[in-house]
Protein backbone atom coordinates (compact mmCIF):
# COMPACT_ATOMS: atom_id res chain seq x y z
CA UNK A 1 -106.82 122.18 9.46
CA UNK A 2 -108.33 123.01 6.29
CA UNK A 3 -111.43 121.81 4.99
CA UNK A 4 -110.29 119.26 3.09
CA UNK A 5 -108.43 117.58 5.61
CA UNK A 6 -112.24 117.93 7.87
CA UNK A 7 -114.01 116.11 4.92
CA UNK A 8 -111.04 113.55 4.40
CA UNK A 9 -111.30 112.51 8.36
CA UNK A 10 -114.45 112.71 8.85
CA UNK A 11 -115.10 110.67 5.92
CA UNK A 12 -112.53 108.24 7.23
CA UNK A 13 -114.85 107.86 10.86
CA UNK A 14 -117.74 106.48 8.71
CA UNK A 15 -115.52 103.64 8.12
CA UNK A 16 -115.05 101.16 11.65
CA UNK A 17 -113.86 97.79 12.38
CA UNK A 18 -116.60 96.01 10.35
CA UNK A 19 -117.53 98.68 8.38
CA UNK A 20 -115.69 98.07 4.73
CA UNK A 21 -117.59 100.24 2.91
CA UNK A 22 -120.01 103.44 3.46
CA UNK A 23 -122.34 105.47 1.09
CA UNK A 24 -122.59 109.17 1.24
CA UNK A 25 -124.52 111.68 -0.36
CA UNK A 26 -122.57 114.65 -2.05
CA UNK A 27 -124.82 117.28 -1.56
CA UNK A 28 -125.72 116.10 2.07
CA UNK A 29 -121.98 116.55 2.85
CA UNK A 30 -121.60 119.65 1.17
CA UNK A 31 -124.45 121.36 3.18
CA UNK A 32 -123.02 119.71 6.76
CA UNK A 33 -119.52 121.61 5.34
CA UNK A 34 -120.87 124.27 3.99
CA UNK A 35 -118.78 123.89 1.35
CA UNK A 36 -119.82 123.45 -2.43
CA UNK A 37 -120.32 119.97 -3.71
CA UNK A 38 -116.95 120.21 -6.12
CA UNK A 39 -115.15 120.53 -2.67
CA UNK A 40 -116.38 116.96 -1.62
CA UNK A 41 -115.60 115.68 -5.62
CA UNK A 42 -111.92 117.31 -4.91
CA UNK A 43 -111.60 115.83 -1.59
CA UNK A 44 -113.17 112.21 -2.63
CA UNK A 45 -110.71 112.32 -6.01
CA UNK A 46 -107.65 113.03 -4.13
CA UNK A 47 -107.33 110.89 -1.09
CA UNK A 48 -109.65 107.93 -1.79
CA UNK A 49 -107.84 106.46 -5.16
CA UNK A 50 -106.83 102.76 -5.55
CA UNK A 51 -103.42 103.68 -4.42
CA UNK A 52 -104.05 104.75 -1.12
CA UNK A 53 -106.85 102.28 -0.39
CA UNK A 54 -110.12 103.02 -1.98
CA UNK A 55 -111.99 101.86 -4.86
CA UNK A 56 -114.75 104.73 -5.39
CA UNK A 57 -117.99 104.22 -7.53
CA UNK A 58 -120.10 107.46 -8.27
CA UNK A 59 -123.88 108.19 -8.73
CA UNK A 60 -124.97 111.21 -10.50
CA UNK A 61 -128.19 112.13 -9.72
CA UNK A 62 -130.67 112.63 -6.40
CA UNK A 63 -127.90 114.71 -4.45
CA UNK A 64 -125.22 112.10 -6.15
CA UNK A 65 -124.64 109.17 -4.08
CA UNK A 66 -120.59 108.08 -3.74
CA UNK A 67 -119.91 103.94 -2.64
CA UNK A 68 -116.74 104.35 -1.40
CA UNK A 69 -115.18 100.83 -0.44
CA UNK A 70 -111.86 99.59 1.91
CA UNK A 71 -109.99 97.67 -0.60
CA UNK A 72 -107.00 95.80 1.34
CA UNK A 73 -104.27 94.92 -0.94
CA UNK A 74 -100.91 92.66 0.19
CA UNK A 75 -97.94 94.88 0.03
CA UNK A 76 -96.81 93.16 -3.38
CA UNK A 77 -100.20 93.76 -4.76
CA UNK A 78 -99.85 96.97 -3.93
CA UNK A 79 -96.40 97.73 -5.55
CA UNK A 80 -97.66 95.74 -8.76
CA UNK A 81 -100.52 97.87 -8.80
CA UNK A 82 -98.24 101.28 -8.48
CA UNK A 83 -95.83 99.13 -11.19
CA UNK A 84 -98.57 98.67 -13.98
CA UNK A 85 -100.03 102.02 -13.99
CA UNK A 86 -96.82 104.04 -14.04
CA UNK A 87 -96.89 103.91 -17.64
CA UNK A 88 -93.63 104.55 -19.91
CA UNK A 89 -92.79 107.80 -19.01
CA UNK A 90 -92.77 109.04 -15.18
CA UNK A 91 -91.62 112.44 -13.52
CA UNK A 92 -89.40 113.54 -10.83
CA UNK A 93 -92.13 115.18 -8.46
CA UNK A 94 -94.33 112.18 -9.69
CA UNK A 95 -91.98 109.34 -8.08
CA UNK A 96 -91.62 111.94 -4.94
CA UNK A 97 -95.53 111.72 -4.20
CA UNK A 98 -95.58 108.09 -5.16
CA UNK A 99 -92.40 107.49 -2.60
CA UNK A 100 -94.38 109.63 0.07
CA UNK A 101 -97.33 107.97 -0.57
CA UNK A 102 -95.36 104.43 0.09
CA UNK A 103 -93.72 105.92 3.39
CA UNK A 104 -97.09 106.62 4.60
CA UNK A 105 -98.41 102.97 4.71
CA UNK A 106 -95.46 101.38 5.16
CA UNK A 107 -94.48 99.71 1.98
CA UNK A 108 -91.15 101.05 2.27
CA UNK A 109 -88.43 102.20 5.03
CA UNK A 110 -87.06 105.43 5.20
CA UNK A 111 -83.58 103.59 3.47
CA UNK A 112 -85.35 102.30 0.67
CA UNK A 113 -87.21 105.82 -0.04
CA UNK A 114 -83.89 107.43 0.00
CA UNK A 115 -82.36 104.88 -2.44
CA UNK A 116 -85.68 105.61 -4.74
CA UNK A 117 -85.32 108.94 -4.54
CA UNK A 118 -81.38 109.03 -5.06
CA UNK A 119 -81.54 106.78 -8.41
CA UNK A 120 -84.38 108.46 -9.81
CA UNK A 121 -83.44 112.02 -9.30
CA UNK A 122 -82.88 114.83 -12.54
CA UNK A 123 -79.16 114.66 -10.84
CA UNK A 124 -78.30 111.23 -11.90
CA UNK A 125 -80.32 111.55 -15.11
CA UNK A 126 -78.30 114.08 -17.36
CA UNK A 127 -80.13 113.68 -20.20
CA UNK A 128 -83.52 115.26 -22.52
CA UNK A 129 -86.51 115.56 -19.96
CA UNK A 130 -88.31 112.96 -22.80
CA UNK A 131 -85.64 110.57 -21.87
CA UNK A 132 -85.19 111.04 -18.44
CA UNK A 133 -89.04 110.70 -17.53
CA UNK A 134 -88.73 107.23 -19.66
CA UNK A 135 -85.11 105.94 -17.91
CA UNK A 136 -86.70 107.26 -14.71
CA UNK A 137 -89.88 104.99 -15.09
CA UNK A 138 -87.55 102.08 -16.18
CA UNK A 139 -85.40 102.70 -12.98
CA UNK A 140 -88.46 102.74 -10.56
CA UNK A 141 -90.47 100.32 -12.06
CA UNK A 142 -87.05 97.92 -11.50
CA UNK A 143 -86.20 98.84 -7.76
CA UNK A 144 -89.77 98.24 -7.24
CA UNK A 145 -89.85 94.87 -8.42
CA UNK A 146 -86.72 94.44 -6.06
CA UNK A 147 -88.35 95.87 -2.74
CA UNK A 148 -88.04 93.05 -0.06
């Protein structure tokens, strides 16, 4: 495993049944890693976003204190969420970690990320990459709205 995975799970056993949300200190961590404290930042930034779960609040200062709460969202709250921050434009590799992303908590089956994938792929979309990023995002955004 590398250490970012460590810090990601270990991070995720603070959290228990009741527990829904824990407060760690950056510089604590990093010294239990020995790792520097970007590599908890990295670590906290990547796999602890809205999307997947999290909503993180940050204290700079005193070793830097990080709230990071369990946020449980319905599965249509969810796929609004993903909906309204996609923006106007979205890329190719961006839908595939989105689609992964979905696959992992089960918001979609394997069909439906297939069907995703298939529609929104540079294959189907012979066109500019300005345009295809912005049909793309149309695309998504309406099979979303469609997921059952």
């Amino acid at each position: 495993m590398r250490i970012s995975d460590i810090i990601e799970e270990f991070i995720k056993d603070l959290f228990n049944d009741e527990k829904e949300e824990i407060e760690i200190q950056r510089n604590e961590l990093a010294e239990y890693f020995n790792c520097v404290p970007s590599q908890i930042n990295y670590v906290i930034a990547t796999r602890f976003k809205p999307s997947q779960g999290y909503y993180v609040e940050s204290k700079r200062g005193g070793g830097g204190h990080i709230l990071i709460k369990k946020v449980t969202n319905t599965k249509e709250d969810y796929i609004m969420h993903i909906i309204n921050n996609i923006g106007k434009e979205i890329t190719s590799s961006e839908v595939d970690i989105l689609i992964s992303d979905f696959l992992t908590y089960d918001i979609i089956t394997t069909g439906q990320a297939k069907l995703l994938k298939v529609a929104t792929s540079d294959n189907v979309l012979g066109m500019s990459k300005e345009l295809k990023d912005q049909i793309r995002a149309k695309i998504f955004k309406n099979m979303l709205l469609n997921i059952e």
